[in-house]
Protein backbone atom coordinates (compact mmCIF):
# COMPACT_ATOMS: atom_id res chain seq x y z
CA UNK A 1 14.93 -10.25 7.83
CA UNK A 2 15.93 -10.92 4.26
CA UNK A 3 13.60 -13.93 2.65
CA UNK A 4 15.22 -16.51 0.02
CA UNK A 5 14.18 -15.50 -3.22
CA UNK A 6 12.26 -19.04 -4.02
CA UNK A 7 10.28 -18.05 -0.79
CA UNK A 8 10.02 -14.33 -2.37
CA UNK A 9 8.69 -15.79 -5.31
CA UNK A 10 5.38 -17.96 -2.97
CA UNK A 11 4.33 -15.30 -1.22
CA UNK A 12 4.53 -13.21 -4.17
CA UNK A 13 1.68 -15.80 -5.95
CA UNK A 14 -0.60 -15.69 -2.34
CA UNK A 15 -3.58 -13.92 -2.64
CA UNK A 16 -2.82 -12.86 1.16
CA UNK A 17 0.41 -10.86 -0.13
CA UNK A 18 -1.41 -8.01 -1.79
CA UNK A 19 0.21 -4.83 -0.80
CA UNK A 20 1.81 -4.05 -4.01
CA UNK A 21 4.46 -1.59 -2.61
CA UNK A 22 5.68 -3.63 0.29
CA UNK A 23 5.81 -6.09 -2.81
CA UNK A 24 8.29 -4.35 -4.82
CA UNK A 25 10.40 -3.51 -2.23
CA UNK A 26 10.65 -6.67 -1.16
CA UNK A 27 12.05 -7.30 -4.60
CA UNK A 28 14.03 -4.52 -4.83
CA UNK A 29 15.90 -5.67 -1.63
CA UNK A 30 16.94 -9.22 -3.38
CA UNK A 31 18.09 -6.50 -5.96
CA UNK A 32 15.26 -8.02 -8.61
CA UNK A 33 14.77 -5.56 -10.85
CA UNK A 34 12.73 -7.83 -13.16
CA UNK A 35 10.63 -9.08 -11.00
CA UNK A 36 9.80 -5.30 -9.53
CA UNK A 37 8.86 -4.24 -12.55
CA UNK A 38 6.96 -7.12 -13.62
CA UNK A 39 4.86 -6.95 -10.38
CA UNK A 40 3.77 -3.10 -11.59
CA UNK A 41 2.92 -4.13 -14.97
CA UNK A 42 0.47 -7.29 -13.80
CA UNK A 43 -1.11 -5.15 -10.95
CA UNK A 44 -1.84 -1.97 -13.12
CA UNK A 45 -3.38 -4.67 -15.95
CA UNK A 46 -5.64 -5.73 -13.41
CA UNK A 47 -6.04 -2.43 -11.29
CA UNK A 48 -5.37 0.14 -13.54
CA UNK A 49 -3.59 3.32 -13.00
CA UNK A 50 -3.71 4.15 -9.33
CA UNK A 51 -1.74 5.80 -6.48
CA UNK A 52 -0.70 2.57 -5.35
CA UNK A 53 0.66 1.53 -8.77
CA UNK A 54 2.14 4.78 -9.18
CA UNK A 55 4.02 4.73 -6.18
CA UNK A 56 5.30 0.72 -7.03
CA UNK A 57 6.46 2.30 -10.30
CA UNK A 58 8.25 5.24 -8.42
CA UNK A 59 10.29 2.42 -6.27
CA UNK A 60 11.42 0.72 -9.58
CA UNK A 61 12.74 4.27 -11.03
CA UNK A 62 14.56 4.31 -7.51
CA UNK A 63 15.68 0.88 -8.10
CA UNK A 64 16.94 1.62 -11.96
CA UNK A 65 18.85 4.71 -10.48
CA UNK A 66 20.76 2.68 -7.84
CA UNK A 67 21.63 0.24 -10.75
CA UNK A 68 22.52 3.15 -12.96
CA UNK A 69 19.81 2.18 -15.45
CA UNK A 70 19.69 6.21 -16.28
CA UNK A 71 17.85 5.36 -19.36
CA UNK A 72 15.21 3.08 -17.57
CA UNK A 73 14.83 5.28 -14.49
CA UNK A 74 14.27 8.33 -16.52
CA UNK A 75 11.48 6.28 -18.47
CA UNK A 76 9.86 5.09 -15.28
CA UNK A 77 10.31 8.71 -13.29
CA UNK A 78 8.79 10.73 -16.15
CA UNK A 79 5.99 8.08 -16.57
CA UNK A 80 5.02 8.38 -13.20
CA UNK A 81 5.09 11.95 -13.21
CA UNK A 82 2.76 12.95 -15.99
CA UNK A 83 0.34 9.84 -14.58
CA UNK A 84 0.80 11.92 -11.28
CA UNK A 85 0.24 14.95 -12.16
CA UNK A 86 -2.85 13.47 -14.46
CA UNK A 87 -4.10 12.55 -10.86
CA UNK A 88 -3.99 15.68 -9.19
CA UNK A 89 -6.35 16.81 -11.58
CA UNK A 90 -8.95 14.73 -9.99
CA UNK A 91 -7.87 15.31 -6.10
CA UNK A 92 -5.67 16.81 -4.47
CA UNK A 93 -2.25 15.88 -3.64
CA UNK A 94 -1.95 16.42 0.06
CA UNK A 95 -5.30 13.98 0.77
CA UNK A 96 -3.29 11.23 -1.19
CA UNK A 97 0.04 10.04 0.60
CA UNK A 98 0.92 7.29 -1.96
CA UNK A 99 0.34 10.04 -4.69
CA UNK A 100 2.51 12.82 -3.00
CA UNK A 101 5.00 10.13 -2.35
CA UNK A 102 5.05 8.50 -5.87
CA UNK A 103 5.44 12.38 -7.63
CA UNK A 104 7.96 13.11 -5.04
CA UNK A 105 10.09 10.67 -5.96
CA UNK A 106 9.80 11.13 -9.63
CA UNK A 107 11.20 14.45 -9.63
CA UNK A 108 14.03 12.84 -7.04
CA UNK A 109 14.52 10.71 -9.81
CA UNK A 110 14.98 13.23 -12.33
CA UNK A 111 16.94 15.62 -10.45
CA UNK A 112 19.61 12.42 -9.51
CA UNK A 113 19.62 11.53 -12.84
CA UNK A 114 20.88 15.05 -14.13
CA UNK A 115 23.22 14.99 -11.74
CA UNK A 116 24.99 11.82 -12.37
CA UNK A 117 24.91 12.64 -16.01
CA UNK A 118 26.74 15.60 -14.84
CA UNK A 119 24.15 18.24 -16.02
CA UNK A 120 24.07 19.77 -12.45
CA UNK A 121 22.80 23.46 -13.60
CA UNK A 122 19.91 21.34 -15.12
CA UNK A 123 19.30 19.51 -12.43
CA UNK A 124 19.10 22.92 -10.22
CA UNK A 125 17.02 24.75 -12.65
CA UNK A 126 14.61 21.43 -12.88
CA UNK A 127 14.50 21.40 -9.20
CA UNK A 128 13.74 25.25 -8.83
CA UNK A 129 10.83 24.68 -11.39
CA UNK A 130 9.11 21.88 -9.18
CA UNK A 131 9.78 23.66 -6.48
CA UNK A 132 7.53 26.61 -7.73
CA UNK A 133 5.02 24.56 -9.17
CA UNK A 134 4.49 22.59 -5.70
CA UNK A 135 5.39 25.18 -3.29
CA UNK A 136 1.69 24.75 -1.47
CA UNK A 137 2.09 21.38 -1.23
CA UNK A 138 3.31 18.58 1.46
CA UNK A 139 6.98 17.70 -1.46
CA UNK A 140 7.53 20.96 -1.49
CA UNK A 141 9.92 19.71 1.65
CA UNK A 142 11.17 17.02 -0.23
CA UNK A 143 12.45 19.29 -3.60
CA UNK A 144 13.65 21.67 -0.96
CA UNK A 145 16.12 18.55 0.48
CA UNK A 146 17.39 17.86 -3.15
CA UNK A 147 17.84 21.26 -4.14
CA UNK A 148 19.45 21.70 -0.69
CA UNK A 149 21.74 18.87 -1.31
CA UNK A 150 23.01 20.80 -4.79
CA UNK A 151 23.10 23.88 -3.47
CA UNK A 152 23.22 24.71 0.06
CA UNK A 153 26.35 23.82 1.15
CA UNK A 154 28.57 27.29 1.14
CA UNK A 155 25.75 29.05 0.90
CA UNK A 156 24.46 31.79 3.81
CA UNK A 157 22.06 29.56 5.83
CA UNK A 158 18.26 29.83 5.97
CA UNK A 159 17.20 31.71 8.86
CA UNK A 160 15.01 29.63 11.55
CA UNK A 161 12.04 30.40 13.38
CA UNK A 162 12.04 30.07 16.92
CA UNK A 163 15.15 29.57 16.77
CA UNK A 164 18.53 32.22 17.82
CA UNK A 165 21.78 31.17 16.48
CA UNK A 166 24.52 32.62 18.67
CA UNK A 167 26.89 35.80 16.41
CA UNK A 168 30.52 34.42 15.79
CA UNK A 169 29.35 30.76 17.35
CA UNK A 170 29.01 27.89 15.18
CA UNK A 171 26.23 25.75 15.57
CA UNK A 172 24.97 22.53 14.31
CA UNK A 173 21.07 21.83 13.67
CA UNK A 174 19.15 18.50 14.35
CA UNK A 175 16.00 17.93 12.68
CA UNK A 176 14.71 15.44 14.39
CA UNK A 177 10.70 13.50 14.42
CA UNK A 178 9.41 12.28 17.50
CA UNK A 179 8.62 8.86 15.56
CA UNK A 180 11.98 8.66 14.63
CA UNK A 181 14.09 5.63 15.49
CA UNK A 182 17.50 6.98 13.63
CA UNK A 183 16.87 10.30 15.09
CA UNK A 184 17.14 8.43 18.65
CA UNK A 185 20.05 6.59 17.66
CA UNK A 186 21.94 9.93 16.79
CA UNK A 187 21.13 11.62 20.11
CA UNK A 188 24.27 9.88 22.02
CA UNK A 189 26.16 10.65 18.94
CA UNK A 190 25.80 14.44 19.56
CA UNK A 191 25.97 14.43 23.20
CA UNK A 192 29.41 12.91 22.37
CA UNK A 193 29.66 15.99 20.09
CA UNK A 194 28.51 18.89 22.28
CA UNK A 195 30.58 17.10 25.45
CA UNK A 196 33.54 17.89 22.96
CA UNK A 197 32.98 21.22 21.17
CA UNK A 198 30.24 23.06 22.80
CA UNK A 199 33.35 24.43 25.40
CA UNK A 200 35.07 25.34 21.97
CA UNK A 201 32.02 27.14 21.30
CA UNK A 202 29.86 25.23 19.09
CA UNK A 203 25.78 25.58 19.48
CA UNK A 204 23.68 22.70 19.21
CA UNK A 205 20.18 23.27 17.90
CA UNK A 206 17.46 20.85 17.50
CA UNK A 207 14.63 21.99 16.31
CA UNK A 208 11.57 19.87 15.35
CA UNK A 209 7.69 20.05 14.02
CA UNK A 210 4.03 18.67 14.40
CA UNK A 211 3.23 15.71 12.17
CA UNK A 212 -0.65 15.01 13.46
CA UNK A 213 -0.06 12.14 15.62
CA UNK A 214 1.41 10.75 18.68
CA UNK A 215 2.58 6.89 19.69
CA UNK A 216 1.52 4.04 17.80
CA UNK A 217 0.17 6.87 14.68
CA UNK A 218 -2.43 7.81 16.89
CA UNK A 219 -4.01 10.84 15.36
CA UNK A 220 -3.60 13.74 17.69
CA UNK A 221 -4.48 17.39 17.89
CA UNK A 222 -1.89 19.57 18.26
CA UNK A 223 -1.72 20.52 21.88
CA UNK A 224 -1.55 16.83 22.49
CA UNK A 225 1.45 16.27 20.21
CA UNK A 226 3.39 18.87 21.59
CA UNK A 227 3.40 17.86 24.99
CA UNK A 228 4.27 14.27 23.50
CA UNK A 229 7.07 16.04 21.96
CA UNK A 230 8.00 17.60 25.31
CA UNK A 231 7.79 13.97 26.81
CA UNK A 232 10.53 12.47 23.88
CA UNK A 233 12.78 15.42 23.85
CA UNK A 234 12.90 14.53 28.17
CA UNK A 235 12.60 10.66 28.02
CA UNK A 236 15.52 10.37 24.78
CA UNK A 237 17.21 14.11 24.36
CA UNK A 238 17.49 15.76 28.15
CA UNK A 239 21.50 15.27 27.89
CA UNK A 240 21.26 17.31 24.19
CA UNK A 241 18.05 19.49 24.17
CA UNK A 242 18.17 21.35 27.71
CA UNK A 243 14.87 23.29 27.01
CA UNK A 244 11.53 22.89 25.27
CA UNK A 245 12.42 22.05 21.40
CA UNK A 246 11.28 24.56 19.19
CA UNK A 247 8.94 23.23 16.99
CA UNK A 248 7.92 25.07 13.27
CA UNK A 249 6.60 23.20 10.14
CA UNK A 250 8.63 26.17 8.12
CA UNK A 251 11.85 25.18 9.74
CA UNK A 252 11.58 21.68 7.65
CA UNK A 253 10.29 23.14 4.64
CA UNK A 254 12.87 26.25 4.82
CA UNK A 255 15.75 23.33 5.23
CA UNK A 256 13.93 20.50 3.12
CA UNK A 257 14.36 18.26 5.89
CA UNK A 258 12.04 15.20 4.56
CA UNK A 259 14.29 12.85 5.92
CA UNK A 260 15.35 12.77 9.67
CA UNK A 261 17.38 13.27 11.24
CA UNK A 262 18.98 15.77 8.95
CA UNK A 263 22.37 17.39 10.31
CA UNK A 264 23.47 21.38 8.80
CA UNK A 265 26.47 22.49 10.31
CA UNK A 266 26.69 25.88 9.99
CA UNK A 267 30.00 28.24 10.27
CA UNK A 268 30.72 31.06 12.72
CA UNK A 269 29.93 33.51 9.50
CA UNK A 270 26.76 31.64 9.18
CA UNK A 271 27.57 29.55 5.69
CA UNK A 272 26.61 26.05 5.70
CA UNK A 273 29.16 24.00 5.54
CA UNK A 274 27.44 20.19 5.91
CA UNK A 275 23.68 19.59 4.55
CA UNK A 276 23.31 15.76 5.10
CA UNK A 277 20.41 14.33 5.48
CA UNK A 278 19.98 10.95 7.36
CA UNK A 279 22.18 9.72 10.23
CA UNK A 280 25.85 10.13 10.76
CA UNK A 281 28.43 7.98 12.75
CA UNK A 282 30.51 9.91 15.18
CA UNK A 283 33.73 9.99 13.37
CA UNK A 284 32.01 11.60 10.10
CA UNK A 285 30.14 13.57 12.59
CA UNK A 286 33.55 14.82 13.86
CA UNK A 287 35.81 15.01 10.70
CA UNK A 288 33.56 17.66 9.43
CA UNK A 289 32.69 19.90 13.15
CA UNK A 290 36.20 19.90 14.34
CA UNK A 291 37.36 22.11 10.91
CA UNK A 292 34.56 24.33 11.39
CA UNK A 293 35.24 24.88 15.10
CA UNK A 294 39.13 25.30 14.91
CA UNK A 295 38.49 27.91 11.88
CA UNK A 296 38.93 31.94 13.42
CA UNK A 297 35.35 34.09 12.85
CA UNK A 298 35.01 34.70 8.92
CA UNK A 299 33.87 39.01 8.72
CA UNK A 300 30.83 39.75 9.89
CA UNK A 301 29.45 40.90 6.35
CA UNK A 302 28.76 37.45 5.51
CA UNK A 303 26.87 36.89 8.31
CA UNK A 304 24.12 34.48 7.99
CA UNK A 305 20.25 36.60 8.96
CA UNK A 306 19.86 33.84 11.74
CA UNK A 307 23.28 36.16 13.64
């Protein structure tokens, strides 16, 4: 529900509204730019520099890039990113979600920003550098995705693990979460899909991975999550996933697949032909399968090593 910006505006001055990136958001949603960055600058006078500021700022870069303030973002992004990485010096990154999230989406920031200023090769080769430098850590998935997004489409795809692509079939991955409410909202999408092409030939996959909890965020161990994941892939996916999903960590990493769900079509030589993550309606779905189905088998030489 979208509040009147005079309402905005109260709540913002309650002592009771005090979560400082639900605040900005908020703001960012009545496209207040102003106000979003105003609400970082009193909070880190008072607070300081901390993960939660750090992550406020990172939502007003985001907010500068959708306004094409490329100047403004880049100030923001590469602010929080040295304050970041200042941070990690102190603790580490994976036992601090708002900090992972905040230097995530600084170099998202960057990387977007090179590419709408059309300096794509520098955008790649900023991405590949990040990606080194945080390869052991929990964004390595997300720099994967926006490298992905730059690169991976005509590209030989990644293999999978636990996972057997079909030789000369084309196939089309789901990453999917068990939390995920888009990812449910997709599944009827792709039975539509697989009702359609899978007699043409085309191989729906959908693998998935353990994120430490169950219903509700309920911490779990792993043997509890996976047969939670069992229970959603029967209650929500039985007409799509006719087996036990496989279910690898790597898998995400391999195909930077932060976001779910996140759809890879990939061709009967094994070249990706659609990375997109986030949901698709059926007719996109289908404008970009039916191509790939119709086409005759490329040679076998360019043959992705899932085949």
């Amino acid at each position: 529900m979208r509040i009147h910006l005079p309402t905005l505006l109260a709540l913002l001055s309650a002592p009771a509204f005090a979560n400082l990136v639900t605040d900005v958001r908020v703001a960012l949603s009545h496209d207040d730019l102003p106000l979003a960055s105003g609400l970082v600058r009193s909070y880190r006078a008072s607070n300081g520099v901390t993960s939660e500021m750090l992550e406020g700022l990172s939502w007003v870069a985001r907010g500068q890039l959708a306004a094409k303030r490329y100047d403004d973002a880049e100030k923001s992004a590469s602010e929080v990113y040295r304050l970041a990485v200042d941070e990690t010096k102190k603790r580490s990154l994976d036992r601090d979600p708002s900090l992972a999230s905040a230097l995530g989406a600084a170099i998202e920031v960057e990387a977007n920003i090179l590419g709408a200023r059309n300096q794509r090769a520098e955008a790649v080769s900023y991405l590949q550098d990040q990606l080194k430098t945080f390869y052991a850590t929990s964004i390595r998935t997300r720099i994967q995705k926006n490298l992905n997004l730059l690169t991976l489409e005509g590209k030989r795809a990644p293999a999978l693990e636990k996972v057997t692509l079909v030789k000369g079939k084309p196939a089309l991955v789901f990453f999917w979460a068990h939390w995920c409410g888009d990812c449910k909202a997709e599944g009827p999408i792709l039975e539509r899909i697989k009702a359609e092409f899978e007699p043409k030939g085309l191989v729906i996959v959908a693998p998935t991975q353990k994120y430490g909890y169950v219903a509700g965020g309920e911490d779990a161990p792993p043997d509890v999550e996976l047969r939670y994941i069992e229970q959603i892939r029967r209650e929500r996916y039985a007409g799509l996933i006719a087996a036990p999903a496989a279910v690898s960590e790597e898998n995400f990493r391999r195909y930077g697949a932060s976001t779910t769900p996140t759809l890879v079509l990939i061709d009967r030589a094994g070249v990706v032909r659609l990375y997109h993550p986030g949901a698709m309606t059926y007719e996109e779905l289908r404008a970009r399968v039916e191509p790939v189905v119709r086409a005759p088998q490329a040679h076998r030489s360019a043959a992705s090593p899932n085949y």
